[in-house]
PDB file of N, CA and C in Angstrom:
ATOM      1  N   UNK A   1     101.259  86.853 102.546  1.00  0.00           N
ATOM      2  CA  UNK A   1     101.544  87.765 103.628  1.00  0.00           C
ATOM      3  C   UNK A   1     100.786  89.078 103.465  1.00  0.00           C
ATOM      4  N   UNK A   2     100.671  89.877 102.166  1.00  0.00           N
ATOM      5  CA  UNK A   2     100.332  90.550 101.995  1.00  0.00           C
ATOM      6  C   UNK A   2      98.664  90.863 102.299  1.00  0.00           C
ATOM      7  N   UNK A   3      97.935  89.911 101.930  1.00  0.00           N
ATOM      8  CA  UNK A   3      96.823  89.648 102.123  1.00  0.00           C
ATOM      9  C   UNK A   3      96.648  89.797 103.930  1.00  0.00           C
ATOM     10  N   UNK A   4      97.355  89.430 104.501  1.00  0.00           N
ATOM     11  CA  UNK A   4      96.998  89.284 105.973  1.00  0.00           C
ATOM     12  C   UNK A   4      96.824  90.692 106.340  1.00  0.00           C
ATOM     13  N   UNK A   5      97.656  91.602 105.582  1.00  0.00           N
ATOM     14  CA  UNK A   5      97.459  92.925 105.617  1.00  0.00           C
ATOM     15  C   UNK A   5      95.553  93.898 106.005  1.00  0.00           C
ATOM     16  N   UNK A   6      95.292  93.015 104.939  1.00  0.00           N
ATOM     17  CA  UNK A   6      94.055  93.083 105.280  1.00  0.00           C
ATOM     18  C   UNK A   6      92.752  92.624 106.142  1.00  0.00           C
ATOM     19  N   UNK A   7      93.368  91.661 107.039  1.00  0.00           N
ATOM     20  CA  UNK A   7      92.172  91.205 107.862  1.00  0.00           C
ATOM     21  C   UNK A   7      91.765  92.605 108.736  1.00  0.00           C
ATOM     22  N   UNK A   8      90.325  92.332 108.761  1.00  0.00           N
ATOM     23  CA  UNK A   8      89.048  93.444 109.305  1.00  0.00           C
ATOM     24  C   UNK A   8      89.121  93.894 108.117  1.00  0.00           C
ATOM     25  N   UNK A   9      89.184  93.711 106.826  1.00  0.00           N
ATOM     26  CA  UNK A   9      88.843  94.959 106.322  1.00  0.00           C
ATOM     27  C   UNK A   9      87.701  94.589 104.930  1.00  0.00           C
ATOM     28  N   UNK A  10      86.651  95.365 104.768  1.00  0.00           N
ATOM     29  CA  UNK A  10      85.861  94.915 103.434  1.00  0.00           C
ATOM     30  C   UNK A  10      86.962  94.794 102.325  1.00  0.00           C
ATOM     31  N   UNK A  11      87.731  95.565 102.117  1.00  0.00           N
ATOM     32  CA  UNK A  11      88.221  96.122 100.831  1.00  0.00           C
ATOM     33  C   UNK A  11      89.235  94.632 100.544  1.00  0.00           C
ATOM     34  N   UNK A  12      88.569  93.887  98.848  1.00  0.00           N
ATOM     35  CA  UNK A  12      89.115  92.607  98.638  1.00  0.00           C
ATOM     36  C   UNK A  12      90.024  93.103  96.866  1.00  0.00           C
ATOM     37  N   UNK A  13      91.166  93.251  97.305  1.00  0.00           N
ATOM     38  CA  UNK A  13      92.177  93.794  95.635  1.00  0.00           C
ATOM     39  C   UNK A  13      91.348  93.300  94.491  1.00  0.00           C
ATOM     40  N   UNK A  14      91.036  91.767  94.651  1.00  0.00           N
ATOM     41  CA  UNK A  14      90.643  91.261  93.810  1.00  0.00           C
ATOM     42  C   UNK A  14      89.399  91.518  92.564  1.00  0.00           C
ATOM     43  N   UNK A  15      89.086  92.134  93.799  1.00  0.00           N
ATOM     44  CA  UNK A  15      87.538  92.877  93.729  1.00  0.00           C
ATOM     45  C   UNK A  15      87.888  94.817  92.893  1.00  0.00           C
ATOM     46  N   UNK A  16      88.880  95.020  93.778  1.00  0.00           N
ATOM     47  CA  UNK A  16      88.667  96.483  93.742  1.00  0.00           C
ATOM     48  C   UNK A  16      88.060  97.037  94.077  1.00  0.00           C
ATOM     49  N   UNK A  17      87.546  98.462  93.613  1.00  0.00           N
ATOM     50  CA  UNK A  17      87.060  99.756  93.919  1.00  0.00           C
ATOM     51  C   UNK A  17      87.778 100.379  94.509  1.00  0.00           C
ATOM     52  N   UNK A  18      86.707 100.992  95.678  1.00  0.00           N
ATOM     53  CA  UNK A  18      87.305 102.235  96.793  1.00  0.00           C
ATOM     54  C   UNK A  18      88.477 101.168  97.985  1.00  0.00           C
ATOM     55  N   UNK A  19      89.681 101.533  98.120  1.00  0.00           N
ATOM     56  CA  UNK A  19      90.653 100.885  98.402  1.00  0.00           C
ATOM     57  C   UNK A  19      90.396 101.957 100.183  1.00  0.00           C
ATOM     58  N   UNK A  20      90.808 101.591 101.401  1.00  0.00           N
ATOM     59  CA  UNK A  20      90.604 102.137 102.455  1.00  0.00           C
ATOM     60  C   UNK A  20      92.207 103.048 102.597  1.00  0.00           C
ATOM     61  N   UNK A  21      91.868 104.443 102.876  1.00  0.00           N
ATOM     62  CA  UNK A  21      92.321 105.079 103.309  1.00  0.00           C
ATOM     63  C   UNK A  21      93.821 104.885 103.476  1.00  0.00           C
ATOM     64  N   UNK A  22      94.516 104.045 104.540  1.00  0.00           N
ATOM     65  CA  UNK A  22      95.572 104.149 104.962  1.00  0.00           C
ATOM     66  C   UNK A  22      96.489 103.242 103.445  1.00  0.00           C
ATOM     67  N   UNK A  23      95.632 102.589 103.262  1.00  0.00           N
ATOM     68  CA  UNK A  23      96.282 101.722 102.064  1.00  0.00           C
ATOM     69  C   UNK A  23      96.762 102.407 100.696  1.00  0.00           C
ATOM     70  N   UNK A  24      95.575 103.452 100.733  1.00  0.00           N
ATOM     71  CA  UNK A  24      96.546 104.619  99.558  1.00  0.00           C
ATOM     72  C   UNK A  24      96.974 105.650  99.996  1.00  0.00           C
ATOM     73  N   UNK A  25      97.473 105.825 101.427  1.00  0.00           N
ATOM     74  CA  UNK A  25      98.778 106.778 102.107  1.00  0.00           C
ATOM     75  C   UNK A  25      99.968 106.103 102.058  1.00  0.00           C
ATOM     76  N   UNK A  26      99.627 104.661 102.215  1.00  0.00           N
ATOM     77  CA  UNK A  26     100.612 104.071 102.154  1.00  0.00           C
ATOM     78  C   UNK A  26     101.504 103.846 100.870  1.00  0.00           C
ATOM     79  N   UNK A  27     100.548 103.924  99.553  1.00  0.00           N
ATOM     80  CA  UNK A  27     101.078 103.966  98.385  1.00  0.00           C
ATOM     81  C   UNK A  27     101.925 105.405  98.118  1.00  0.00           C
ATOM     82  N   UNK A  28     101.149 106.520  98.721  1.00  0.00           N
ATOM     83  CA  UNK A  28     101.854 107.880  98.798  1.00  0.00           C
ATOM     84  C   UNK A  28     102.773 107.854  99.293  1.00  0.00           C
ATOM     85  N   UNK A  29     103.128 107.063 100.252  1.00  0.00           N
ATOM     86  CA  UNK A  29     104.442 107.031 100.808  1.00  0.00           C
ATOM     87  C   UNK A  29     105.405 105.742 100.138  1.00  0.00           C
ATOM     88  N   UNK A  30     104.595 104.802  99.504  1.00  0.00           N
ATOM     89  CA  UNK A  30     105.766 104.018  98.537  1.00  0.00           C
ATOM     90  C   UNK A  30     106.456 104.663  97.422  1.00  0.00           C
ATOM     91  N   UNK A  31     105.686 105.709  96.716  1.00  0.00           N
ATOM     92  CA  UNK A  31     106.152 107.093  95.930  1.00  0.00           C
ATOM     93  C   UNK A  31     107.732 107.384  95.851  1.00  0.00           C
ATOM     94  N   UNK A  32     107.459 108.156  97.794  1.00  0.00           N
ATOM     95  CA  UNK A  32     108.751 108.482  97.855  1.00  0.00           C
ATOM     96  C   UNK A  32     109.798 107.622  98.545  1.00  0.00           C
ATOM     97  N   UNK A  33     109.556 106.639  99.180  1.00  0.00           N
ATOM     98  CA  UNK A  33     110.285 105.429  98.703  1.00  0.00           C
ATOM     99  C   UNK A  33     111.304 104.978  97.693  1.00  0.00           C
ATOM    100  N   UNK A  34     110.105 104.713  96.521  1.00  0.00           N
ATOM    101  CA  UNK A  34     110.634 104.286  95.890  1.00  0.00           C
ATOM    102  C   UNK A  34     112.191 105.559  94.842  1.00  0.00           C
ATOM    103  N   UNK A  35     111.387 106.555  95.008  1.00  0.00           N
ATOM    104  CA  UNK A  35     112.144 107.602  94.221  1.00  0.00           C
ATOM    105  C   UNK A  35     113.603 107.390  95.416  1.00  0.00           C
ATOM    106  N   UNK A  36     113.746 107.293  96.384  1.00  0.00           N
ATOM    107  CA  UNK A  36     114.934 107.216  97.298  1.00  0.00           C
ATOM    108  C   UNK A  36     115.743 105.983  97.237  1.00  0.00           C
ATOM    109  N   UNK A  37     115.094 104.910  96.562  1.00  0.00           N
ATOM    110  CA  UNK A  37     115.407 103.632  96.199  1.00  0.00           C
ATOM    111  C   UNK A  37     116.643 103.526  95.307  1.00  0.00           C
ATOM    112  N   UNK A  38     118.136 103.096  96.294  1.00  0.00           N
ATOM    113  CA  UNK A  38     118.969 102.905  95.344  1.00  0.00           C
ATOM    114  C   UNK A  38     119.580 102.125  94.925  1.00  0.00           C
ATOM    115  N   UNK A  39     119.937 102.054  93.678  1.00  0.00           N
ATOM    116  CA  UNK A  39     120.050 100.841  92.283  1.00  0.00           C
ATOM    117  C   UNK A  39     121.292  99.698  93.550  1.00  0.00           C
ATOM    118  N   UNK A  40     121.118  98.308  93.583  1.00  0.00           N
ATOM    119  CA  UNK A  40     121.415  97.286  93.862  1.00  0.00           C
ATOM    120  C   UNK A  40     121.411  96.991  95.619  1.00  0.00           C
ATOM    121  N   UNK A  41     120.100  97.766  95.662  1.00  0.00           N
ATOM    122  CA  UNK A  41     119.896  97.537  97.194  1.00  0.00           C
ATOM    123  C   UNK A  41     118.283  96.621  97.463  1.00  0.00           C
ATOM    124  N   UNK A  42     117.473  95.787  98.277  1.00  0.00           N
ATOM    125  CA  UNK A  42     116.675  95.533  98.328  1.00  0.00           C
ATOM    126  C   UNK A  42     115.075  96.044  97.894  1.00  0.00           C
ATOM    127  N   UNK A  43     114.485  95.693  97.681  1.00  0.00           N
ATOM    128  CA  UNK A  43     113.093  96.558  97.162  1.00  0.00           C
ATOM    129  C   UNK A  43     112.274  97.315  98.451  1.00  0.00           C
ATOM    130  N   UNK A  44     112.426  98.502  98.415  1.00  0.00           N
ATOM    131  CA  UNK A  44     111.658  99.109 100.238  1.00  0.00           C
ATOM    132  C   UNK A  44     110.480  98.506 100.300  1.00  0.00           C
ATOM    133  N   UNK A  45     110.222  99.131 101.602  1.00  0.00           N
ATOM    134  CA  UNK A  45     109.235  98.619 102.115  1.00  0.00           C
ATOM    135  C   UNK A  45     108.655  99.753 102.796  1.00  0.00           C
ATOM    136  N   UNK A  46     107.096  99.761 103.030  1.00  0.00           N
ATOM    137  CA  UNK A  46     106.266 101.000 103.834  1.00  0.00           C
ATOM    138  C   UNK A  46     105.564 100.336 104.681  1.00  0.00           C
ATOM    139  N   UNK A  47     105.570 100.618 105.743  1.00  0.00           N
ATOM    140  CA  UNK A  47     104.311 100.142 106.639  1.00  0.00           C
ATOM    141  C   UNK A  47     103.177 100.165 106.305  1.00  0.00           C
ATOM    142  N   UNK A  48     102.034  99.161 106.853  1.00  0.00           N
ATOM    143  CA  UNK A  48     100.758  98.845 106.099  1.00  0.00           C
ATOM    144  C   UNK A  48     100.315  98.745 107.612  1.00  0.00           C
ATOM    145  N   UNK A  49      98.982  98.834 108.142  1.00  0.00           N
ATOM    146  CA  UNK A  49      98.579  98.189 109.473  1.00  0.00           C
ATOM    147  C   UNK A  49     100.193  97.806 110.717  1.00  0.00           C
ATOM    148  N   UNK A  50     101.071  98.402 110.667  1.00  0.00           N
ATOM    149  CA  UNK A  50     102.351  98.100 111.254  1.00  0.00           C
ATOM    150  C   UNK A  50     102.915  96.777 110.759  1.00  0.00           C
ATOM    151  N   UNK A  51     102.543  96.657 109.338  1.00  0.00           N
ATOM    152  CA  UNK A  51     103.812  95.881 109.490  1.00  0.00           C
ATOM    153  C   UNK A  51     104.038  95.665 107.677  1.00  0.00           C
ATOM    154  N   UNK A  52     105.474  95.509 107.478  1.00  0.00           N
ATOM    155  CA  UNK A  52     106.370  95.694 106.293  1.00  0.00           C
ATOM    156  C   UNK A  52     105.910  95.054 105.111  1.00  0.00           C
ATOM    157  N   UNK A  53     105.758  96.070 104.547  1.00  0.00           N
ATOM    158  CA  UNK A  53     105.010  95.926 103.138  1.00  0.00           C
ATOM    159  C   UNK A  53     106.214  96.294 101.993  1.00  0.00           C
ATOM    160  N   UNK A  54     106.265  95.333 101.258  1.00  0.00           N
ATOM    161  CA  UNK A  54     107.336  95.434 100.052  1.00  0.00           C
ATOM    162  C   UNK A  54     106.274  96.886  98.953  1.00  0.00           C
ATOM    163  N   UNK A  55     107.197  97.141  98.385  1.00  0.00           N
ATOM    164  CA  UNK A  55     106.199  98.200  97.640  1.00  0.00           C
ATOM    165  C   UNK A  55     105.578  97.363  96.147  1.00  0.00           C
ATOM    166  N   UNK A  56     106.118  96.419  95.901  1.00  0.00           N
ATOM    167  CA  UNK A  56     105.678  95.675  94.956  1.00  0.00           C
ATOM    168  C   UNK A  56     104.183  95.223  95.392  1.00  0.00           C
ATOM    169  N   UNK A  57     104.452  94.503  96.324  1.00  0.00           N
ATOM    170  CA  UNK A  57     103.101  93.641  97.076  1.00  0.00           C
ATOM    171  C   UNK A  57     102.100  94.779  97.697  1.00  0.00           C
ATOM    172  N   UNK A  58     102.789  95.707  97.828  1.00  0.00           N
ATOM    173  CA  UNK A  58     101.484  96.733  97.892  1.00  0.00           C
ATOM    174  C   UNK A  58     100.846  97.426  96.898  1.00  0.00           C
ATOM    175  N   UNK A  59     101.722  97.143  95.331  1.00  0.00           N
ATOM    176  CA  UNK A  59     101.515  97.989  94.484  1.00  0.00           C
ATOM    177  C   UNK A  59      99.800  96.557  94.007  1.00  0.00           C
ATOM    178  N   UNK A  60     100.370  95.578  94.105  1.00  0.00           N
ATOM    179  CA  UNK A  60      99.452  94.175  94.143  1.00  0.00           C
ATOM    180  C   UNK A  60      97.746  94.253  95.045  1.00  0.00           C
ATOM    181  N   UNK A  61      98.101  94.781  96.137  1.00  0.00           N
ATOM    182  CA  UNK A  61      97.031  95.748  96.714  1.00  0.00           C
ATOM    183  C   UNK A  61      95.776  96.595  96.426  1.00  0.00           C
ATOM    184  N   UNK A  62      96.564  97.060  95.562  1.00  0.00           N
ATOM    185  CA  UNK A  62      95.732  98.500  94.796  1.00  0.00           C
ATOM    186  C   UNK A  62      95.629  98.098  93.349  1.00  0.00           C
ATOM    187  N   UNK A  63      95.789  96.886  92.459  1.00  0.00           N
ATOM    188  CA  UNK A  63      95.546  96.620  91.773  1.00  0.00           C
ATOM    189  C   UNK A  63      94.815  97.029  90.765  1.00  0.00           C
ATOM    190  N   UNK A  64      93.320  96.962  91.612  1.00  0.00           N
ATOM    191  CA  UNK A  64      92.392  96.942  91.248  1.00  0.00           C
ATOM    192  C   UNK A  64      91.395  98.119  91.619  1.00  0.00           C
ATOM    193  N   UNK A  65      92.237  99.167  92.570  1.00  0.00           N
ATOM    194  CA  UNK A  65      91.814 100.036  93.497  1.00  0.00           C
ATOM    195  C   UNK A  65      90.935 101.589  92.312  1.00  0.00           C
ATOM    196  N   UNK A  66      89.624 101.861  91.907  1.00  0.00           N
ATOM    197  CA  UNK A  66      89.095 102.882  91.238  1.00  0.00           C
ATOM    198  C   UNK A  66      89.427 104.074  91.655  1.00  0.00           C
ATOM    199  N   UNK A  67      90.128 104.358  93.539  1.00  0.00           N
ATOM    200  CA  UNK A  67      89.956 105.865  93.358  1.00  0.00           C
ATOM    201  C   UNK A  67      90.864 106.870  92.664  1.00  0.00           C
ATOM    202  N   UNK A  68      90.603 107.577  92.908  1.00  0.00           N
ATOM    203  CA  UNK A  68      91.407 108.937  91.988  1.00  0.00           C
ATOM    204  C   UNK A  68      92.759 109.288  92.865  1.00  0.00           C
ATOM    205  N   UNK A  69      93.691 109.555  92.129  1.00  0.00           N
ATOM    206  CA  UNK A  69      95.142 109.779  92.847  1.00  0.00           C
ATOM    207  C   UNK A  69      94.812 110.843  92.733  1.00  0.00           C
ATOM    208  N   UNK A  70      95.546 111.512  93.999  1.00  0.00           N
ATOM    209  CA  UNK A  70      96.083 112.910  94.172  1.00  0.00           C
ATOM    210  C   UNK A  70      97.055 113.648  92.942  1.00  0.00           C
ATOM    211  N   UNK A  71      96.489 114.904  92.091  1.00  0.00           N
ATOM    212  CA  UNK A  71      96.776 115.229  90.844  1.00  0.00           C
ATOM    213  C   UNK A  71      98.889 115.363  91.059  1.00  0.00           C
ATOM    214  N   UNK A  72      99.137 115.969  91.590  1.00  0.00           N
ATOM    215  CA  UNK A  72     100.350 115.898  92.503  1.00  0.00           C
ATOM    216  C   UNK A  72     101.211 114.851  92.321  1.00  0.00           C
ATOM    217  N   UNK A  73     100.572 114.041  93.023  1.00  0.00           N
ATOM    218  CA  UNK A  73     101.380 113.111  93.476  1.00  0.00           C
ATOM    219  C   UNK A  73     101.745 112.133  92.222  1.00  0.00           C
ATOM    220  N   UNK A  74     100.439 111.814  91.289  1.00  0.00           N
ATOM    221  CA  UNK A  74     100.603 111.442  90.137  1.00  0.00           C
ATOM    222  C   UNK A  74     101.353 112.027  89.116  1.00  0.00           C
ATOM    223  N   UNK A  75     101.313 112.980  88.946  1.00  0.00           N
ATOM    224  CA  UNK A  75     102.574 113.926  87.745  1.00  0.00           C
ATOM    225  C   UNK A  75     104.009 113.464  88.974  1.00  0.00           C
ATOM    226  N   UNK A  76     104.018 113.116  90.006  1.00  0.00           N
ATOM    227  CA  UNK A  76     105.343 112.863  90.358  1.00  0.00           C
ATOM    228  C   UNK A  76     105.909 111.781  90.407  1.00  0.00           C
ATOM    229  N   UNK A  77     104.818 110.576  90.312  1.00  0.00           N
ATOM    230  CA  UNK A  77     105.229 109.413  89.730  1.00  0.00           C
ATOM    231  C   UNK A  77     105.282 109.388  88.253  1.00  0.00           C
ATOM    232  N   UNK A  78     104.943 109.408  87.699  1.00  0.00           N
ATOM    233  CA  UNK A  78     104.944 109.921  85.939  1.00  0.00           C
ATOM    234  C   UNK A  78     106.560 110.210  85.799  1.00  0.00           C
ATOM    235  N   UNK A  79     106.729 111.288  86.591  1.00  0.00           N
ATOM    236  CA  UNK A  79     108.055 111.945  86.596  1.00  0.00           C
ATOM    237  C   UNK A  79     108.675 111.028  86.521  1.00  0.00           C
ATOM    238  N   UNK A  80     108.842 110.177  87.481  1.00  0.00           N
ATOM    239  CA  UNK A  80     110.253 109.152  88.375  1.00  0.00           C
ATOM    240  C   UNK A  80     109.829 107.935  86.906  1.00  0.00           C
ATOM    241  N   UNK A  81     108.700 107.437  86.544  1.00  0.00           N
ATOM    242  CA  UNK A  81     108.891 106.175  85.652  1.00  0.00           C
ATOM    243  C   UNK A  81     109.635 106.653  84.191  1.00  0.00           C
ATOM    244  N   UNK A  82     110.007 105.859  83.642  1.00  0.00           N
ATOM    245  CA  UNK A  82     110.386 105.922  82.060  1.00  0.00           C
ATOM    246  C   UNK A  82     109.102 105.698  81.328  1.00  0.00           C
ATOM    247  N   UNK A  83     108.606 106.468  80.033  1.00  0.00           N
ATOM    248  CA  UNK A  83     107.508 106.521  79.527  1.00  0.00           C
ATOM    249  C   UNK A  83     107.226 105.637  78.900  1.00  0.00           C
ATOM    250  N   UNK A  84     107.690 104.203  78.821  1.00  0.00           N
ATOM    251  CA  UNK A  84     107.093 102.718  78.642  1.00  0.00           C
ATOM    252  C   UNK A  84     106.255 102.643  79.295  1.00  0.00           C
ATOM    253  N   UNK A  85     106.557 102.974  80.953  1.00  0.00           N
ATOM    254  CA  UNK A  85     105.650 102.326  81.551  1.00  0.00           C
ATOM    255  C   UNK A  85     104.491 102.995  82.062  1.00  0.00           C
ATOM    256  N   UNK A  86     104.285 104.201  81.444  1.00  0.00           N
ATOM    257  CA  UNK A  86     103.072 104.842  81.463  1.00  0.00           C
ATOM    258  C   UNK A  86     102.420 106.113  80.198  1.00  0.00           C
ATOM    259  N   UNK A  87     103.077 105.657  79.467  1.00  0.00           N
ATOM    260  CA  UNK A  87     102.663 105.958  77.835  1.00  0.00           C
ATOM    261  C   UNK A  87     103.422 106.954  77.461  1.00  0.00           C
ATOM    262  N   UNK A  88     103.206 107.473  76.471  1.00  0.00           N
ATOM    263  CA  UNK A  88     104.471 108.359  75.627  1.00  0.00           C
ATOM    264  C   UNK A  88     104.208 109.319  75.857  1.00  0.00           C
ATOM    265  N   UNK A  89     102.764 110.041  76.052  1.00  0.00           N
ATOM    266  CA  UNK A  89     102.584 111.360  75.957  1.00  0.00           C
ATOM    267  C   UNK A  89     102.363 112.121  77.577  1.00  0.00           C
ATOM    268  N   UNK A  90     102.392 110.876  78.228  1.00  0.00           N
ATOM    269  CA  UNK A  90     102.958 111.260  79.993  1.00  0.00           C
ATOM    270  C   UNK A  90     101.625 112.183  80.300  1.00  0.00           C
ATOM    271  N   UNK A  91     100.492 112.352  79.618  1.00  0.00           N
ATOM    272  CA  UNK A  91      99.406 113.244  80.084  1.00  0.00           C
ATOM    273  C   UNK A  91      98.287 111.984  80.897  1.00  0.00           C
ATOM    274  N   UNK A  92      98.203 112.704  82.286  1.00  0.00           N
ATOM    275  CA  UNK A  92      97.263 111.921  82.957  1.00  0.00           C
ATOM    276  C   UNK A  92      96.930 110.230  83.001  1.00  0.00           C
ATOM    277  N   UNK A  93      97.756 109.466  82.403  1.00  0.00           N
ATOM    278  CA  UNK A  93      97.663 107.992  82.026  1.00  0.00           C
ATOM    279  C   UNK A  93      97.745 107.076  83.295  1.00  0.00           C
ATOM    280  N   UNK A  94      98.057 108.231  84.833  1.00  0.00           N
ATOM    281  CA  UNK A  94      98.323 107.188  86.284  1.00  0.00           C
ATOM    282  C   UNK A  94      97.489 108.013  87.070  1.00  0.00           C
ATOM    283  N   UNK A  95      95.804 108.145  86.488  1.00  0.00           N
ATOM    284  CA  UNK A  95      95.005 109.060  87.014  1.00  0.00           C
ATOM    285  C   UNK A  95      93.905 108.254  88.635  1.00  0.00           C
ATOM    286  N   UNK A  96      94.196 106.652  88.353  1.00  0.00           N
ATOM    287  CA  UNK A  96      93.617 106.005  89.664  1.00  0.00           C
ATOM    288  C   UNK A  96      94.393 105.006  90.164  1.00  0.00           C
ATOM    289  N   UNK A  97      94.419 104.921  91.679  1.00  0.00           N
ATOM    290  CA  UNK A  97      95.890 104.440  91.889  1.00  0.00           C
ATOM    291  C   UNK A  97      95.733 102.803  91.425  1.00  0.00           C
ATOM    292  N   UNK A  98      95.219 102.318  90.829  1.00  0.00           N
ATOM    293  CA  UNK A  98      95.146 100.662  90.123  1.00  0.00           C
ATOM    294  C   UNK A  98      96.236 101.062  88.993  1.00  0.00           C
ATOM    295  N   UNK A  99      95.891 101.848  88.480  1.00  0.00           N
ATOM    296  CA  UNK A  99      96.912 102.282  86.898  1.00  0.00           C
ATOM    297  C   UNK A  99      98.408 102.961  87.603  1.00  0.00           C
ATOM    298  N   UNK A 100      98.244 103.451  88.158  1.00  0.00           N
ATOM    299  CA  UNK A 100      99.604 104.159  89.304  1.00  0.00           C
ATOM    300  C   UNK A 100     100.667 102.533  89.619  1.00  0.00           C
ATOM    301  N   UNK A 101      99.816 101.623  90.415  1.00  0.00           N
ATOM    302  CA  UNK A 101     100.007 100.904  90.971  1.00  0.00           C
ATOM    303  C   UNK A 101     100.572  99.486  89.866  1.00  0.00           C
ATOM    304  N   UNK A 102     100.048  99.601  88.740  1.00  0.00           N
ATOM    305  CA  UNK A 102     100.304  98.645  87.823  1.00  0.00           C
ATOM    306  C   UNK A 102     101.875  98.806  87.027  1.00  0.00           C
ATOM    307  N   UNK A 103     101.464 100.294  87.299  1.00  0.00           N
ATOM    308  CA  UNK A 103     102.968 101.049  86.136  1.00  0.00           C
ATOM    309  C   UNK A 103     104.455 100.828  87.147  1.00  0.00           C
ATOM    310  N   UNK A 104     103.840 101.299  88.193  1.00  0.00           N
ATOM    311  CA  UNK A 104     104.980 101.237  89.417  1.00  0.00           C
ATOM    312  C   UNK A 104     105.841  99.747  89.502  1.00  0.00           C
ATOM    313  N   UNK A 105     104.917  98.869  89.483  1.00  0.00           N
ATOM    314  CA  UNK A 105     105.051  97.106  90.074  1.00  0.00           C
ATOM    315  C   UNK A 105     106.059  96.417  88.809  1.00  0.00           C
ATOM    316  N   UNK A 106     105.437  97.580  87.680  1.00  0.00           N
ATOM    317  CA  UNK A 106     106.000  96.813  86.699  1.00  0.00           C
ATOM    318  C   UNK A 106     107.761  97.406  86.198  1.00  0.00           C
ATOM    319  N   UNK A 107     107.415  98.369  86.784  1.00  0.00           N
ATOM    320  CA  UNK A 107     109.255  98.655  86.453  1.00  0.00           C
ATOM    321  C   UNK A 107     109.564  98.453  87.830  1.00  0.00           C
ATOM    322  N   UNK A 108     109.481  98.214  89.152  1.00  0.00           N
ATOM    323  CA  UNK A 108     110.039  97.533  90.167  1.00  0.00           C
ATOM    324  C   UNK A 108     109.797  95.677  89.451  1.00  0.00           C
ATOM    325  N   UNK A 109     109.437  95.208  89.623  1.00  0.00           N
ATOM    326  CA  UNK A 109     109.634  93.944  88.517  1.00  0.00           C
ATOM    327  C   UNK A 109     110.826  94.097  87.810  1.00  0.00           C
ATOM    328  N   UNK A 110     111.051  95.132  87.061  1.00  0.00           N
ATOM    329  CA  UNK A 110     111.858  94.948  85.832  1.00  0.00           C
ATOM    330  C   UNK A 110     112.997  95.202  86.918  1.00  0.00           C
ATOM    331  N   UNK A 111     113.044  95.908  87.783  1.00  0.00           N
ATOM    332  CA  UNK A 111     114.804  96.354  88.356  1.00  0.00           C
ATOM    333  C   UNK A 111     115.313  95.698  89.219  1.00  0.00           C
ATOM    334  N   UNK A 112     113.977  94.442  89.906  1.00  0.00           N
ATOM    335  CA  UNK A 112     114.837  93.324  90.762  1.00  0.00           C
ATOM    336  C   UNK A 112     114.885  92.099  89.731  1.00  0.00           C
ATOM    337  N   UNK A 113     114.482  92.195  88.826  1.00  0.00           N
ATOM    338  CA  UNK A 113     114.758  91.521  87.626  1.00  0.00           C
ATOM    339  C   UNK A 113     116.272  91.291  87.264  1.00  0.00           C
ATOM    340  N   UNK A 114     117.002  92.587  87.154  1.00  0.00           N
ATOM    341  CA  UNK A 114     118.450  93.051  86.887  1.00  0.00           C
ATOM    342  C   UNK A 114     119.120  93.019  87.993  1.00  0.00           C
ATOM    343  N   UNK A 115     118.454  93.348  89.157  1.00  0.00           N
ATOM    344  CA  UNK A 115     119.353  92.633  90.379  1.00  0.00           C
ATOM    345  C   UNK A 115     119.839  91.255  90.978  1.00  0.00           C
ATOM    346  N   UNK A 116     119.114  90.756  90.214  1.00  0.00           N
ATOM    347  CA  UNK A 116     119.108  88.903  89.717  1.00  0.00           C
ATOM    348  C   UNK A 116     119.710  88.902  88.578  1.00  0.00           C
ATOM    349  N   UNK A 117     119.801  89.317  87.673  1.00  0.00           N
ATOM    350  CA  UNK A 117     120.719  88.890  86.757  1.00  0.00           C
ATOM    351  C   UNK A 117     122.100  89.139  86.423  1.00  0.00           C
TER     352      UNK A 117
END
């Protein structure tokens, strides 16, 4: 599904690089999402091209994505994760949204993990 997200567009996850525009607003807005996200409710979702994007499957998206996060926005995800999932010393370690996007997926993983169990 997620993939359909992308028809018209060059930009292939698989591939990476420069990820298009709306696709890392959209991660800016899975951010605060997810920070509003509360414990034993479904995993949100952000609009992508109009239509509902789990923040996991978008974090899947950007995978592979080289550009540079907004300095901001990154110290505010940093903030919201536990420092497993983006190193101990919390300095700059979610500096392009592929690494943002990896850290994110993986403690959403871990918390519908526990909502299943």
């Amino acid at each position: 599904m997620s993939q359909a997200v992308l028809i018209h567009s060059r930009y292939t996850p698989a591939r990476g690089g420069h990820a298009p525009g709306d696709l890392r607003n959209a991660f800016l807005e899975a951010i605060e999402a997810y920070e509003a996200w509360e414990e034993g409710t479904d995993e949100p979702t952000v609009d992508v091209r109009d239509r509902p994007v789990t923040l996991s499957r978008l974090c899947g998206l950007l995978w592979n994505c080289s550009d540079t996060m907004p300095g901001i926005e990154q110290r505010h995800l940093e903030s919201l994760l536990p420092a497993r999932w983006i190193g101990e010393d919390r300095s700059g370690t979610l500096n392009t949204y592929a690494m943002a996007a990896r850290a994110l997926r993986g403690h959403i993983t871990q918390q519908c993990s526990r909502l299943i169990a």
